[in-house]
Structures are given as C-alpha cells and as structure tokens.
Protein backbone atom coordinates (compact mmCIF):
# COMPACT_ATOMS: atom_id res chain seq x y z
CA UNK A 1 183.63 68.76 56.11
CA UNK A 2 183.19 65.24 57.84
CA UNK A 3 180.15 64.86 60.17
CA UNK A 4 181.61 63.28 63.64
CA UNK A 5 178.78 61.60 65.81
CA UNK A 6 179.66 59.07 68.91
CA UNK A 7 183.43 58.58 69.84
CA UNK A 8 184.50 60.29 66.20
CA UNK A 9 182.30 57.62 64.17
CA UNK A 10 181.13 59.06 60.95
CA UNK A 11 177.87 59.51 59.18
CA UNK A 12 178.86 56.68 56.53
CA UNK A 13 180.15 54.11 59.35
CA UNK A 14 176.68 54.64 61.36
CA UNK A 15 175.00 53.84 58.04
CA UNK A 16 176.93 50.86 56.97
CA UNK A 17 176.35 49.55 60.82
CA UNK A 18 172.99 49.71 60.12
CA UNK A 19 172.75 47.98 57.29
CA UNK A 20 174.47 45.27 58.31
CA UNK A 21 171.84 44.89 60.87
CA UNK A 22 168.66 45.43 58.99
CA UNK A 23 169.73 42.35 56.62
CA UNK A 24 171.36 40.16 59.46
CA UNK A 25 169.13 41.07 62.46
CA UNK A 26 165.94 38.53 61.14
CA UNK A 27 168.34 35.70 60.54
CA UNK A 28 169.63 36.09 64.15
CA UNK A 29 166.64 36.28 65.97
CA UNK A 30 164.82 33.79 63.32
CA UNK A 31 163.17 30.89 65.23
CA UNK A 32 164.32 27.76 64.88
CA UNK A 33 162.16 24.90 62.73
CA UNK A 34 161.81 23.17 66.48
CA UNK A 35 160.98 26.68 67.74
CA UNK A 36 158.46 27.19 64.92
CA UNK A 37 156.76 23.92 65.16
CA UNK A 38 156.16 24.63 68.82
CA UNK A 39 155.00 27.54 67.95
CA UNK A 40 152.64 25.96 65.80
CA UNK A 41 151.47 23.32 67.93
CA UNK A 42 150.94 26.53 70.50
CA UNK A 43 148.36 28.48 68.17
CA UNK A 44 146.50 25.40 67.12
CA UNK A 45 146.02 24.07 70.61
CA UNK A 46 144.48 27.50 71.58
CA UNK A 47 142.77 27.78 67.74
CA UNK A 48 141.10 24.29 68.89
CA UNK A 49 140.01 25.29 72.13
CA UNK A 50 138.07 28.40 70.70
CA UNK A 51 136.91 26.41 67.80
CA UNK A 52 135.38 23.47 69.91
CA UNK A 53 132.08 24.97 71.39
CA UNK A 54 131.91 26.91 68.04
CA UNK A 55 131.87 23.33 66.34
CA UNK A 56 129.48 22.10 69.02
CA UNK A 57 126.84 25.04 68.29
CA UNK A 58 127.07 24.61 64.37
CA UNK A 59 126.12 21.00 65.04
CA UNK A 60 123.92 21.29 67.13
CA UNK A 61 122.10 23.59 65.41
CA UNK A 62 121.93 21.62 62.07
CA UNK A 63 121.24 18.74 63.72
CA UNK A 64 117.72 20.66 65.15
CA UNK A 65 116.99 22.20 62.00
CA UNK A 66 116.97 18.05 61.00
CA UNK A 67 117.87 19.69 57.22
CA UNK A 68 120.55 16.69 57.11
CA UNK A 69 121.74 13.63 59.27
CA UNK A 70 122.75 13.81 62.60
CA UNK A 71 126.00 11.88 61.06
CA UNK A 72 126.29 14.36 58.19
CA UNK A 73 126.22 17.62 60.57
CA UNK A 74 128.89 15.69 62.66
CA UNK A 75 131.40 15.06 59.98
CA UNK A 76 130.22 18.46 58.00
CA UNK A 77 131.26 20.62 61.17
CA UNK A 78 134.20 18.63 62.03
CA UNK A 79 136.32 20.97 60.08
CA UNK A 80 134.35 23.88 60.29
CA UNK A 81 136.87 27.18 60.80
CA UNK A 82 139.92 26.13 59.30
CA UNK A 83 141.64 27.09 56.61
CA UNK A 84 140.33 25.64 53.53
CA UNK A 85 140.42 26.56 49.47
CA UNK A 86 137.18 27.68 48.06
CA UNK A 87 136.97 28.48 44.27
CA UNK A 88 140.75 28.05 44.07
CA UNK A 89 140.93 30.78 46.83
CA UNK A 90 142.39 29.96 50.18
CA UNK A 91 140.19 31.10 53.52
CA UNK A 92 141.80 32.27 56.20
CA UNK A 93 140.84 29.65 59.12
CA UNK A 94 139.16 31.27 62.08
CA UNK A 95 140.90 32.66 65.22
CA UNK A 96 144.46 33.05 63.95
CA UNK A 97 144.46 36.47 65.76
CA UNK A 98 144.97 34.85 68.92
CA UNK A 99 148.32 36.38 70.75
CA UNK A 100 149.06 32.04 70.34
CA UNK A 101 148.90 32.33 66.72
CA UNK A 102 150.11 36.00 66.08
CA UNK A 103 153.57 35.13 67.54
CA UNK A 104 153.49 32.48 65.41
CA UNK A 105 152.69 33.61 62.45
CA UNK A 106 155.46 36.85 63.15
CA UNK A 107 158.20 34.56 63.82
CA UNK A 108 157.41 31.76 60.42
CA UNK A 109 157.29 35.01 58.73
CA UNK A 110 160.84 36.84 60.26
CA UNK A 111 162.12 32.99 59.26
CA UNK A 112 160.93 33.37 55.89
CA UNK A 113 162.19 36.44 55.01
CA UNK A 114 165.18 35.53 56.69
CA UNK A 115 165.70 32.52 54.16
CA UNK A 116 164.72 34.44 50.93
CA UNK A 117 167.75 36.25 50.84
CA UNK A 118 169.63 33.34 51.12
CA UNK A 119 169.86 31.75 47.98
C-alpha cells in the first residue's frame, strides 16, 4: 500500500524533494564574494568601534603604570583584541559576537559549505 500525501504525491517524491533542497538550498542563498566582503567590512567597522575605547583604556593604563614607554604601550595595544596565533594556536579576536559579525560569519560559512561539495 502506497502512502498518498498532497495532490497524490508520495512518501518517496516528498523525500527526494527534500533532498534536493537540503544540498542545493546553501548554494542558492550563498552570498556572493562582493556580498561577503561587505559583510566583512560590516563586522570589522563595528569590531573597531567597540575595540577603540577598549584600546584607549589598555594604553592608558600601561602608560600610568610607566612599566614601559609611552611609545611601546601605543604600538603594543594597537592590535590588542584581534585575532592573533599564540603557541601555534589561533585566538579568537574580541567582539565577533556582534549581530555585524554573526551574519557574517553565518553567511562565509553557508558559502563554504556550499563550495565543499563542489569539487
């Protein structure tokens, strides 16, 4: 006995529909490289703007604590919250969990997976 569902489609014709859009559905709505880099340019802009009084403070405060150089606390904390590689393992930068940098980071992965089954 066949199982009917909508308009006399079948169990197995539902299924194969859905397949067909699990594996093409991320390619279709996978940004664009243009889109991405927007994107990008999006979540760093709002990383930065987070990051700047942050940098400010850490300065700042080294500078007061006079442990180094006023010129050595500037360039030290010039970079201070993004992503960097310590012992060979990489840090996640601060304030990627920005709604900027989430959507982001959602669609470069969606694009990603998109390409992997690609060969």
């Amino acid at each position: 006995m066949r199982l009917m569902l909508l308009n006399g489609s079948t169990c197995r014709d539902i299924c194969a529909m859905l397949a067909f859009l699990a594996v093409f559905s991320s390619q279709a709505f996978a940004a664009s490289k243009a889109e991405l880099d927007s994107m990008s340019a999006r979540c760093e802009a709002a990383r930065e703007q987070k990051l700047i009084p942050v940098r400010e403070q850490k300065t700042r405060s080294c500078i007061e604590q006079k442990i180094r150089a006023p010129d050595h606390c500037q360039r030290y904390y010039t970079t201070y919250g993004n992503t960097s590689i310590v012992g060979g393992m990489r840090r996640q930068g601060m304030f990627y969990d920005l709604p900027e940098c989430q959507s982001f980071l959602d669609a470069q992965a969606a694009s990603q997976a998109g390409r992997s089954r690609n060969p």
